[in-house]
N, C-alpha and C. Protein backbone atom coordinates (compact mmCIF):
# COMPACT_ATOMS: atom_id res chain seq x y z
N UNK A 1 -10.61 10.33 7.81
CA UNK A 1 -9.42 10.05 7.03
C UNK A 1 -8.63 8.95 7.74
N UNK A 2 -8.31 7.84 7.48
CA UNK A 2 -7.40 6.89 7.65
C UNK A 2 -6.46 7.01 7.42
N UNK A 3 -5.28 6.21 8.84
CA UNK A 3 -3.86 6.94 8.75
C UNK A 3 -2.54 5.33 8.60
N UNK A 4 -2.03 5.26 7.80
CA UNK A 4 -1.59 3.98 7.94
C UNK A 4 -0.22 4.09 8.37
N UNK A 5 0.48 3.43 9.09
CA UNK A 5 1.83 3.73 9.61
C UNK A 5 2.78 2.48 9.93
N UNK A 6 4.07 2.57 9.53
CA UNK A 6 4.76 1.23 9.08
C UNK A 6 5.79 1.58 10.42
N UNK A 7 6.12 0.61 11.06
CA UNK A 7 7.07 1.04 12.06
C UNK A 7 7.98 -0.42 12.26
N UNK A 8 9.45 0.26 12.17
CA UNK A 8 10.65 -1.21 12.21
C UNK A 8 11.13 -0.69 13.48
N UNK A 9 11.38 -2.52 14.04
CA UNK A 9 12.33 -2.48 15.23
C UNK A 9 12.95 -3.74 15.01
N UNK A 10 14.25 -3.12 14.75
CA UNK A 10 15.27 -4.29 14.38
C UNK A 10 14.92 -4.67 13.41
N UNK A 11 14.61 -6.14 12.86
CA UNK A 11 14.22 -6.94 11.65
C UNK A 11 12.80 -6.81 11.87
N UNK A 12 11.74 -6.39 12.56
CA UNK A 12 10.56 -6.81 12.81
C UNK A 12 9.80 -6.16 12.16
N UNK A 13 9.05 -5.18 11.53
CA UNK A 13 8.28 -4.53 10.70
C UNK A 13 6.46 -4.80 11.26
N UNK A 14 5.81 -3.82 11.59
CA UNK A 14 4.36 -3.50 11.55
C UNK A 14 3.85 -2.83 11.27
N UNK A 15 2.54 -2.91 10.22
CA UNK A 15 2.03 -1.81 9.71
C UNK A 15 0.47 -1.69 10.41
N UNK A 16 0.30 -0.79 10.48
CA UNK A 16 -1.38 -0.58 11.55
C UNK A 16 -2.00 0.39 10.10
N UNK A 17 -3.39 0.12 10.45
CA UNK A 17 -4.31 1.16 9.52
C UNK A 17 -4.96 2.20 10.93
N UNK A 18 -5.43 2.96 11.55
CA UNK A 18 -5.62 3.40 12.28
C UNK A 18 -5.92 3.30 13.84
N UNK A 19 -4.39 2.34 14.02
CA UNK A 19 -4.32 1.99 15.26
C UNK A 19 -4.21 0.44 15.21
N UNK A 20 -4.90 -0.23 14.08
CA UNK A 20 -5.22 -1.77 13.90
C UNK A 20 -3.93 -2.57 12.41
N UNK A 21 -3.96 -3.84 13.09
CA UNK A 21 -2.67 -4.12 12.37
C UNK A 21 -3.70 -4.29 10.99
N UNK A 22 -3.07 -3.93 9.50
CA UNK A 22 -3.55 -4.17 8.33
C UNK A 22 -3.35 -5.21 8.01
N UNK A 23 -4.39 -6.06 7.38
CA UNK A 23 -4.60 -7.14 6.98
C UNK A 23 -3.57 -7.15 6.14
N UNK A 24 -2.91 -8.28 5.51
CA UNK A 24 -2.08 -8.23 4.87
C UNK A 24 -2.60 -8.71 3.25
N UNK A 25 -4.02 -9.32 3.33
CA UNK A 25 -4.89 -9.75 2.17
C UNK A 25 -3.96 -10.69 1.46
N UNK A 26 -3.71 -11.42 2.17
CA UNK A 26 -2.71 -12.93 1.03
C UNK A 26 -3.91 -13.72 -0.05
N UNK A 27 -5.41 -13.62 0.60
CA UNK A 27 -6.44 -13.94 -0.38
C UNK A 27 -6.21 -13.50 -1.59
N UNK A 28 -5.44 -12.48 -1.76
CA UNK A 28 -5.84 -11.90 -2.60
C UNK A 28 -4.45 -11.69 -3.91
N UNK A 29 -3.50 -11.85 -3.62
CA UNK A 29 -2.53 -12.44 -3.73
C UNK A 29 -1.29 -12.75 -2.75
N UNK A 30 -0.50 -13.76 -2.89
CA UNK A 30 0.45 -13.78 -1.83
C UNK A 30 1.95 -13.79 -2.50
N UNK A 31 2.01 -12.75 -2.57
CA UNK A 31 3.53 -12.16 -2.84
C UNK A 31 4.64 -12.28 -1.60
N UNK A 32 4.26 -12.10 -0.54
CA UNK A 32 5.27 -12.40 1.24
C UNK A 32 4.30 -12.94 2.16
N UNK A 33 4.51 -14.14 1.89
CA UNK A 33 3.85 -14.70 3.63
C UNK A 33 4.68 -14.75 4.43
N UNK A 34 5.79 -13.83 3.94
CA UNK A 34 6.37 -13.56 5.80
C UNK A 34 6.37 -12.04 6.15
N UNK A 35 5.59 -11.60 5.42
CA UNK A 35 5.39 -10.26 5.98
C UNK A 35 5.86 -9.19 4.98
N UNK A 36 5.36 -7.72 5.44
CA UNK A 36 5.69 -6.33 4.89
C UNK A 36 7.08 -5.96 4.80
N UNK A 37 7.37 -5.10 3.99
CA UNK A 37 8.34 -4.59 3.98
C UNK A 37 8.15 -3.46 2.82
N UNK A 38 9.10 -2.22 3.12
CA UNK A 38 9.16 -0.94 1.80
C UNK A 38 10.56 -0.60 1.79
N UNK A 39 10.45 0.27 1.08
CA UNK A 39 11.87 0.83 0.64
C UNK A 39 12.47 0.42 -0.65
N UNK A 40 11.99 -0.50 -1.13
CA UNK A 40 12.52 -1.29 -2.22
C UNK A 40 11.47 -1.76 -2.82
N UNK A 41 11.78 -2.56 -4.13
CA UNK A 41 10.90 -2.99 -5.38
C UNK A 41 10.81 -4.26 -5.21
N UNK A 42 10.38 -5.13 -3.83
CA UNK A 42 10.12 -6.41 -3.54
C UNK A 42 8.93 -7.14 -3.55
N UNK A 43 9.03 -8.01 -2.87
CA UNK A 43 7.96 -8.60 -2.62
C UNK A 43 7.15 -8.63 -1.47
N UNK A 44 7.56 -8.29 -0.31
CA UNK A 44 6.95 -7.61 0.90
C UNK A 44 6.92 -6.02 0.91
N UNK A 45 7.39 -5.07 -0.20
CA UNK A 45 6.51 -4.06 -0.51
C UNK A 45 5.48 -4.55 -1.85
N UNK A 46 5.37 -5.43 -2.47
CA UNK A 46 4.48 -5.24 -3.20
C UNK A 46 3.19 -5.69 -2.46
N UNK A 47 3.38 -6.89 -0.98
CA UNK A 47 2.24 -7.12 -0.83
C UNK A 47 1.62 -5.96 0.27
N UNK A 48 2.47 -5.17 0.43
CA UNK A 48 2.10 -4.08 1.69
C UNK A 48 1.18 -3.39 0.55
N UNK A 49 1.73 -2.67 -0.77
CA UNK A 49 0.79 -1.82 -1.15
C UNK A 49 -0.25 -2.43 -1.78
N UNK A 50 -0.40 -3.77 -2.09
CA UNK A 50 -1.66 -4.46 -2.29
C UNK A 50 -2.37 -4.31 -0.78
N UNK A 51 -2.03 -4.55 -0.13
CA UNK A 51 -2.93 -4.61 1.21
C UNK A 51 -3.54 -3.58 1.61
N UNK A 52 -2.57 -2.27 1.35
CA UNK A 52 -3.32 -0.63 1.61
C UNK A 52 -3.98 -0.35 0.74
N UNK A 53 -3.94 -0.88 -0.68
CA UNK A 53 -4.97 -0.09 -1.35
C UNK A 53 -5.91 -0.73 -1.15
N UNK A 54 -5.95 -2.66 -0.61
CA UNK A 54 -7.56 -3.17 -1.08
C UNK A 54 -8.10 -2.43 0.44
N UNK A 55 -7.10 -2.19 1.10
CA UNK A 55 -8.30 -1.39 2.61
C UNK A 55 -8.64 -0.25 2.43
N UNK A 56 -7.98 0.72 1.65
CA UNK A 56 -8.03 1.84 0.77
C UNK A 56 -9.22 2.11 0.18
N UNK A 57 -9.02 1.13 -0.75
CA UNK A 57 -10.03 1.36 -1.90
C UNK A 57 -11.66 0.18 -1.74
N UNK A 58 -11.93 -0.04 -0.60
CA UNK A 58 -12.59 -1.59 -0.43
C UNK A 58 -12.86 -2.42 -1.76
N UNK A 59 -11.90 -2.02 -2.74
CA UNK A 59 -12.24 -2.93 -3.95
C UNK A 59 -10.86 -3.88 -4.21
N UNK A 60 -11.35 -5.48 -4.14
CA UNK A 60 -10.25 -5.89 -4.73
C UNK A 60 -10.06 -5.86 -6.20
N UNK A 61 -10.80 -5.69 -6.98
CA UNK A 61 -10.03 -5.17 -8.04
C UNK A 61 -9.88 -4.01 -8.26
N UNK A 62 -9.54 -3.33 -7.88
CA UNK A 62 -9.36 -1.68 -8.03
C UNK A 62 -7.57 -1.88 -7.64
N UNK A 63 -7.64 -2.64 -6.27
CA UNK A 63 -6.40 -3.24 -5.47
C UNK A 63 -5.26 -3.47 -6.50
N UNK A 64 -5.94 -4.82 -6.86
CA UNK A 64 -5.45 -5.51 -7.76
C UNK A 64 -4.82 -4.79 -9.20
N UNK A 65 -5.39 -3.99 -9.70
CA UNK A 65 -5.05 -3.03 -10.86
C UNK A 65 -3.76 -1.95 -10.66
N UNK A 66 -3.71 -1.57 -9.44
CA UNK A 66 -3.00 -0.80 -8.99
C UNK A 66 -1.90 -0.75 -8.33
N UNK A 67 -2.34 -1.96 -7.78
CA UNK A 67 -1.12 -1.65 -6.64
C UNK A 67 0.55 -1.86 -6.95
N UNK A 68 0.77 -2.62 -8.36
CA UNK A 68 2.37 -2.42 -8.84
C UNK A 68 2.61 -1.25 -9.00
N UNK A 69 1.53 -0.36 -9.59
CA UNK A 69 2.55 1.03 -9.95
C UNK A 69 2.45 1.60 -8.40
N UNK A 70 1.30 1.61 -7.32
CA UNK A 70 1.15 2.38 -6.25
C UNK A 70 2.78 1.66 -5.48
N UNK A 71 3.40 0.39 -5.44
CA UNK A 71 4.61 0.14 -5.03
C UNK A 71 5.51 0.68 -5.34
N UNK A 72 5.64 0.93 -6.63
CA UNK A 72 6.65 1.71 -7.20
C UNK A 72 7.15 3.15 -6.82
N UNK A 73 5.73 3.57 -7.41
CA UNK A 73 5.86 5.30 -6.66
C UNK A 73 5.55 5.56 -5.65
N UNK A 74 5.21 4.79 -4.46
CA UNK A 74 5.01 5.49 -2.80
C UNK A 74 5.96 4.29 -2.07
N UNK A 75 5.88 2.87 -1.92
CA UNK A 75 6.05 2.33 -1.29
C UNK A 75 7.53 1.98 -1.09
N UNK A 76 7.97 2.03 -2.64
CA UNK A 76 9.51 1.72 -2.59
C UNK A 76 10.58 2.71 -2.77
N UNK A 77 9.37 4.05 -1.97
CA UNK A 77 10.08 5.22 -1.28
C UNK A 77 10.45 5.74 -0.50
N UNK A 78 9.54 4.85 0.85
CA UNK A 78 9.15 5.06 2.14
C UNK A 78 10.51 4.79 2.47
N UNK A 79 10.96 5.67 4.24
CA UNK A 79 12.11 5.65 4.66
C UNK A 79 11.80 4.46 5.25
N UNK A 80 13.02 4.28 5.41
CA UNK A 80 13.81 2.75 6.23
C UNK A 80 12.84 2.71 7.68
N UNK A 81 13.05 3.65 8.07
CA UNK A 81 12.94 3.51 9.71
C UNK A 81 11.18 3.45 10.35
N UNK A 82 10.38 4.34 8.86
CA UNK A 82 9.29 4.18 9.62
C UNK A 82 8.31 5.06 8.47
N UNK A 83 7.11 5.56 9.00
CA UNK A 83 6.26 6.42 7.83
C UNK A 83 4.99 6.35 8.01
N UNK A 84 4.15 7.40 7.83
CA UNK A 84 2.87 7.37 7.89
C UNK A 84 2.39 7.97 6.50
N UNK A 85 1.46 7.50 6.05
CA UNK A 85 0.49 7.56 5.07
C UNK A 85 -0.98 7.96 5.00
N UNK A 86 -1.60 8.79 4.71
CA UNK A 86 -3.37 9.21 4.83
C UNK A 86 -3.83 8.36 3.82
N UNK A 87 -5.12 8.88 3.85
CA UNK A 87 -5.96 8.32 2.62
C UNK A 87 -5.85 9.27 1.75
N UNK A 88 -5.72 10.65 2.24
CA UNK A 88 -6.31 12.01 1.30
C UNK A 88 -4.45 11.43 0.44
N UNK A 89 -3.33 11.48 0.65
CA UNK A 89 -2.30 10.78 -0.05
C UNK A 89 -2.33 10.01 -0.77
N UNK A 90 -3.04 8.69 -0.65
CA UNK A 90 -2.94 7.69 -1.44
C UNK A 90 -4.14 8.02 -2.36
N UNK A 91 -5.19 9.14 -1.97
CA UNK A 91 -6.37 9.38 -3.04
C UNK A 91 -5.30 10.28 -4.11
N UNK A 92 -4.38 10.84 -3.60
CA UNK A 92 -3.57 12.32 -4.74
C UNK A 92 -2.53 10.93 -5.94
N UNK A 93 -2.10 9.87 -5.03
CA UNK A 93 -1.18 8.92 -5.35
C UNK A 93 -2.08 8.33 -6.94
N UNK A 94 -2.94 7.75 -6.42
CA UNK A 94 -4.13 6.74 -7.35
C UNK A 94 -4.71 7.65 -8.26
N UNK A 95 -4.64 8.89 -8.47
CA UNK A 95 -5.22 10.04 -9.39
C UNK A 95 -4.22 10.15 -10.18
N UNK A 96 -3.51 10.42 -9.49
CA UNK A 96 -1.88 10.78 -10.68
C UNK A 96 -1.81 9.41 -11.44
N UNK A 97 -1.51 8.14 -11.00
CA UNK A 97 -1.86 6.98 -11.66
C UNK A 97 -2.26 7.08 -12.81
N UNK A 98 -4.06 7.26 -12.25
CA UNK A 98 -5.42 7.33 -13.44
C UNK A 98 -4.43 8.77 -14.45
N UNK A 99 -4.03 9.49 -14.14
CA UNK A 99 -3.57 10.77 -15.55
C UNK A 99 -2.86 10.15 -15.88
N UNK A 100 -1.82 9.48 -15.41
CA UNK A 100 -0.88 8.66 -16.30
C UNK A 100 -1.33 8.17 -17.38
N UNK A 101 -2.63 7.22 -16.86
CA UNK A 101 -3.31 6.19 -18.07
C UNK A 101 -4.39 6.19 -17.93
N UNK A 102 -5.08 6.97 -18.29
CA UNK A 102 -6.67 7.24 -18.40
C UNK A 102 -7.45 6.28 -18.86
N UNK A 103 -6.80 5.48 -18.93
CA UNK A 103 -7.89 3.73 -18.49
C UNK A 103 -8.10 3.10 -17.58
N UNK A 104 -7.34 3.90 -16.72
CA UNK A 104 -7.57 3.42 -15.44
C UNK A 104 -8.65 3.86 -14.21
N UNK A 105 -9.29 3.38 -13.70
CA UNK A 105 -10.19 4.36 -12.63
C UNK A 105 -9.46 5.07 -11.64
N UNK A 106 -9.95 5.98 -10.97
CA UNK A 106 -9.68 6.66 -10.22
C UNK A 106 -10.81 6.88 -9.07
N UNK A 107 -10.00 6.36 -7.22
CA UNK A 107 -11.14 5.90 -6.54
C UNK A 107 -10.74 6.91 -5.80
N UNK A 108 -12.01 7.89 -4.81
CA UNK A 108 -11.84 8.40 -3.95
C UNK A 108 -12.55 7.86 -3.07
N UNK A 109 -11.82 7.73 -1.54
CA UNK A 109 -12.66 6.66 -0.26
C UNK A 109 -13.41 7.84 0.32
């Protein structure tokens, strides 16, 4: 199980996937090239939860499909100060999704 964890000091913000800083995947779109951020409905949380799900889900389009609503409902919830995240979470997160709108896939890593 993969553990992802966002940690602020001062203005500075880092997010690690299990120990390792997460790619931030700007390939893939670039919403903040200056970096992560949550708590809010931005643009450095939208590219954080693009970045966890394409490491998440190793699909960029799966990523790509998802990750506005996965910002919405996890990312621009997360406390200010800090937060950790599983996979077995973001698998319960991306399911509820797919019931929302059953056109959507539903990935378990």
């Amino acid at each position: 199980m993969k553990r992802y964890e966002g940690k602020r000091q001062g203005y500075a913000v880092s997010v690690t996937v299990d120990g390792w800083r997460l790619n931030p995947r700007l390939d893939l779109w670039n919403h903040s090239p200056t970096g992560f951020e949550w708590g809010y409905g931005g643009s450095g949380p939208a590219q954080l939860a693009l970045a966890i799900l394409a490491d998440h889900c190793f699909d960029a389009d799966q990523a790509l499909n998802f990750y506005q609503r996965f910002k919405w409902a996890v990312i621009a919830e997360l406390p200010h100060r800090g937060w950790i995240l599983t996979s077995d979470q973001i698998d319960a997160v991306l399911c509820s999704l797919r019931d929302r709108e059953p056109l959507l896939d539903c990935v378990a890593s």
